[in-house]
Protein backbone atom coordinates (compact mmCIF):
# COMPACT_ATOMS: atom_id res chain seq x y z
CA UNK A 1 -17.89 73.68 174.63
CA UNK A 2 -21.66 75.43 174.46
CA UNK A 3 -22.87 72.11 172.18
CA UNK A 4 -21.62 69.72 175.00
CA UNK A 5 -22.74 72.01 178.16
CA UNK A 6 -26.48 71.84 177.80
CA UNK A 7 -26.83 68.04 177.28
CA UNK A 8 -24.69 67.56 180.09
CA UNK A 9 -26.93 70.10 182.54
CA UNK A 10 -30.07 67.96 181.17
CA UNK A 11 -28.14 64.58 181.94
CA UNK A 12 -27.30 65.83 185.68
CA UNK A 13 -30.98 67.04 185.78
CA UNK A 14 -32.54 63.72 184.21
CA UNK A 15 -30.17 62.05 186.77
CA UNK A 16 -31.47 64.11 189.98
CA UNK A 17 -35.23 63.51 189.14
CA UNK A 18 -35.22 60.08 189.56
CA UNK A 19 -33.46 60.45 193.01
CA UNK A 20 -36.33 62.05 194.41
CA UNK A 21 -39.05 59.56 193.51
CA UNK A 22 -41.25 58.75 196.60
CA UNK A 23 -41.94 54.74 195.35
CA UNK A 24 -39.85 52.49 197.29
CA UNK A 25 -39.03 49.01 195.50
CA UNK A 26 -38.95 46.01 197.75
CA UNK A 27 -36.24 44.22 196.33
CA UNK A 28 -36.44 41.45 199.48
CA UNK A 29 -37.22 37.62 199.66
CA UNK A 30 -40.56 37.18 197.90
CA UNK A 31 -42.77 34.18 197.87
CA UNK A 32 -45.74 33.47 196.07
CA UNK A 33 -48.77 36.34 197.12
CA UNK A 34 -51.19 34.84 199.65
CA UNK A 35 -54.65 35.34 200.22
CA UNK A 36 -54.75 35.30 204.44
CA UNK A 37 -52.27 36.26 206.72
CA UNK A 38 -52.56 35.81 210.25
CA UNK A 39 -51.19 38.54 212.89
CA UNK A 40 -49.76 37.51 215.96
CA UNK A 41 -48.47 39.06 218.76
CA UNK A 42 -46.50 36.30 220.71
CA UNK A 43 -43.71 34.85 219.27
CA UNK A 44 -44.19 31.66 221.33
CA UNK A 45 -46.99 31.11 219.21
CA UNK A 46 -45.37 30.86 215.92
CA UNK A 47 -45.42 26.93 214.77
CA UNK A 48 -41.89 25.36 213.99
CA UNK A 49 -42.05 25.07 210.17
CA UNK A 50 -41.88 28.99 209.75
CA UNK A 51 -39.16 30.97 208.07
CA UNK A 52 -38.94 34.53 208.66
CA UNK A 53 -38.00 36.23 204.97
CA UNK A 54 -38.48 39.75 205.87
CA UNK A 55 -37.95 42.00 208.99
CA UNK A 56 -39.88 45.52 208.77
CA UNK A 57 -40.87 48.95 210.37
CA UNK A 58 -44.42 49.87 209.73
CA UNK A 59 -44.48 53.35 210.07
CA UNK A 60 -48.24 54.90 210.00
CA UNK A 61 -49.92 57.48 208.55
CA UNK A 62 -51.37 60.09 211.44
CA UNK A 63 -55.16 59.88 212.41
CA UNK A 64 -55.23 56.06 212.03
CA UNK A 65 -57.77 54.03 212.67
CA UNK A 66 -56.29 50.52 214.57
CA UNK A 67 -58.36 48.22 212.17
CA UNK A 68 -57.20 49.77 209.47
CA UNK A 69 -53.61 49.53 210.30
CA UNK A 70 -54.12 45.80 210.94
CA UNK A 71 -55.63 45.42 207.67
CA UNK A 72 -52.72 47.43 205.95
CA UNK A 73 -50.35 45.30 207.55
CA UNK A 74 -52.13 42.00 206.25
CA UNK A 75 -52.05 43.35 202.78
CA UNK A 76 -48.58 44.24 202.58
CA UNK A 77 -47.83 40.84 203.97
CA UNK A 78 -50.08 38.87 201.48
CA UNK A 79 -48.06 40.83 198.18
CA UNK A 80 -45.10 39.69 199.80
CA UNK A 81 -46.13 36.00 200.14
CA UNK A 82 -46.26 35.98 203.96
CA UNK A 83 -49.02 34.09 205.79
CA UNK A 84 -47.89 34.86 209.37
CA UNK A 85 -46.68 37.98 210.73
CA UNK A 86 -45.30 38.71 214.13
CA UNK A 87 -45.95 42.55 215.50
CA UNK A 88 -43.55 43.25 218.24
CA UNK A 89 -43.77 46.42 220.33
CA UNK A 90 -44.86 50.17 218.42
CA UNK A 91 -43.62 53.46 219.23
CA UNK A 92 -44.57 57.05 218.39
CA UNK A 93 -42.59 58.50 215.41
CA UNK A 94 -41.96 61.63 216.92
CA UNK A 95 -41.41 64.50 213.97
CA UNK A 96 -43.02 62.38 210.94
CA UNK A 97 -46.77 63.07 210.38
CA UNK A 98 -47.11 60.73 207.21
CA UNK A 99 -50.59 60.45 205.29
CA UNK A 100 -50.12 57.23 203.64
CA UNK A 101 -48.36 54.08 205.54
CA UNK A 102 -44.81 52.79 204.55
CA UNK A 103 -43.16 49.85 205.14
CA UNK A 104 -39.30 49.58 205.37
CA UNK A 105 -37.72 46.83 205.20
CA UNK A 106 -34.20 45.73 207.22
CA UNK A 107 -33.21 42.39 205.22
CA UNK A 108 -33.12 39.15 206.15
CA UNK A 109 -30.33 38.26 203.26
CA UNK A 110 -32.03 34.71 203.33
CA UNK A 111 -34.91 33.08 205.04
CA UNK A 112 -34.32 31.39 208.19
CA UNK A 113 -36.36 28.90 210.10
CA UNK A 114 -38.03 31.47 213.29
CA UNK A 115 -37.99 28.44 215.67
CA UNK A 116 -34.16 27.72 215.94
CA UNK A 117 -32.66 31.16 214.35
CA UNK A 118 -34.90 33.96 215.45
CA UNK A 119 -32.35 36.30 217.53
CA UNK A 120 -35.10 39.04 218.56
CA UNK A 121 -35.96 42.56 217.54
CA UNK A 122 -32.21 43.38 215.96
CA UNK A 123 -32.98 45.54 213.01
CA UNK A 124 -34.13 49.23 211.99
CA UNK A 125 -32.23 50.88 215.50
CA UNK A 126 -31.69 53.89 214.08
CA UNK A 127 -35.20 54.67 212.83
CA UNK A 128 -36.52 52.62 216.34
CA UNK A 129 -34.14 55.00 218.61
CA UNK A 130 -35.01 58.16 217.54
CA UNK A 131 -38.40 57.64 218.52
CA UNK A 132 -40.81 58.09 221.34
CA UNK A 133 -43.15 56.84 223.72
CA UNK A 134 -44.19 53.31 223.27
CA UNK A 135 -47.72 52.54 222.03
CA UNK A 136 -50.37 50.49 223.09
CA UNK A 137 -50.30 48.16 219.52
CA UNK A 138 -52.01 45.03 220.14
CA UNK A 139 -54.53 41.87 218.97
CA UNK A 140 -57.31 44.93 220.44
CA UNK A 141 -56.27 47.62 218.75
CA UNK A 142 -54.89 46.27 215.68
CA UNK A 143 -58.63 44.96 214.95
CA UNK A 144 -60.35 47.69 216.57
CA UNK A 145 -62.60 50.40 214.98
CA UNK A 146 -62.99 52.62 217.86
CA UNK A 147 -59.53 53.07 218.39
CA UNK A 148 -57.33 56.05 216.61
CA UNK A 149 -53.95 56.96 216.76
CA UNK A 150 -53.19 60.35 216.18
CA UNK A 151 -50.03 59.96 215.45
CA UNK A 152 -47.45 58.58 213.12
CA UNK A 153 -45.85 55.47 214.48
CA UNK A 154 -43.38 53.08 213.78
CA UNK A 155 -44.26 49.21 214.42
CA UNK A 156 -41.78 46.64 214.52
CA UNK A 157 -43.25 43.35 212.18
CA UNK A 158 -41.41 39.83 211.11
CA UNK A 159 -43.06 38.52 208.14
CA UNK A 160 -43.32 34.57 207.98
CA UNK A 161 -44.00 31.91 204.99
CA UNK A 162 -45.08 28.45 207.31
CA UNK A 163 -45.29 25.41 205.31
CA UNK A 164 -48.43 24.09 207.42
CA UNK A 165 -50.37 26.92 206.93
């Protein structure tokens, strides 16, 4: 019984390590990486040949600067293959001061085409309802230097592959 105990302990052990690892695998619709992505506020301004492959919260590490986020958001966007993304509305993440950004992600299962299936901001409510006030996230602030947010927030993000772009 004492020969089998200890490599059992050190199997549970093993086991329980790797369910504390901090990196997060997207395991969602890829395409291949781009090298722009656009942001854009208004859906009415996404063109009618884009697919939406992955819906997202963006939640933000404390003390950020609003370019920054913008740019953090167009990177993640570009490994994933997107060259559109649409930002909806961003609220404070009240309880969570993170220091790095993370992105989770809320499916699609498959991409659809935006123009004729989009069905709105349906995804992530339990993260999105435990949260606070709504932020000022915009085309000004999302490019802006000037402009910090203190603290960690969660913003709501449709990434889209568009053939004419």
């Amino acid at each position: 019984m004492k020969n089998i105990t200890f490599p059992l302990i050190l199997l549970v052990l093993i086991s329980l390590s790797a369910c504390g690892s901090s990196d997060v695998v997207y395991e969602g619709i890829k395409h291949p990486k781009t090298s722009n992505t656009q942001i854009t506020f208004q859906e009415y301004t996404i063109p009618k040949d884009c697919f939406a492959f992955a819906h997202l919260l963006m939640n933000t590490k404390a003390n950020a600067v609003g370019q920054d986020l913008g740019d953090a958001m167009r990177t993640e966007a570009m490994e994933k293959g997107a060259n559109l993304v649409l930002v909806g509305l961003a609220r404070e993440d009240e309880g969570a001061e993170l220091d790095t950004n993370r992105f989770d992600y809320y499916g699609p299962e498959y991409s659809y085409n935006f123009d004729r299936t989009w069905l709105g901001w349906k995804f992530g409510f339990n993260e999105w309802n435990d949260g606070g006030e709504l932020i000022g996230f915009g085309a000004n602030t999302s490019d802006s230097k000037e402009t910090i947010f203190p603290h960690t927030m969660m913003v709501q993000a449709v990434f889209l592959r568009c053939d004419g772009k």
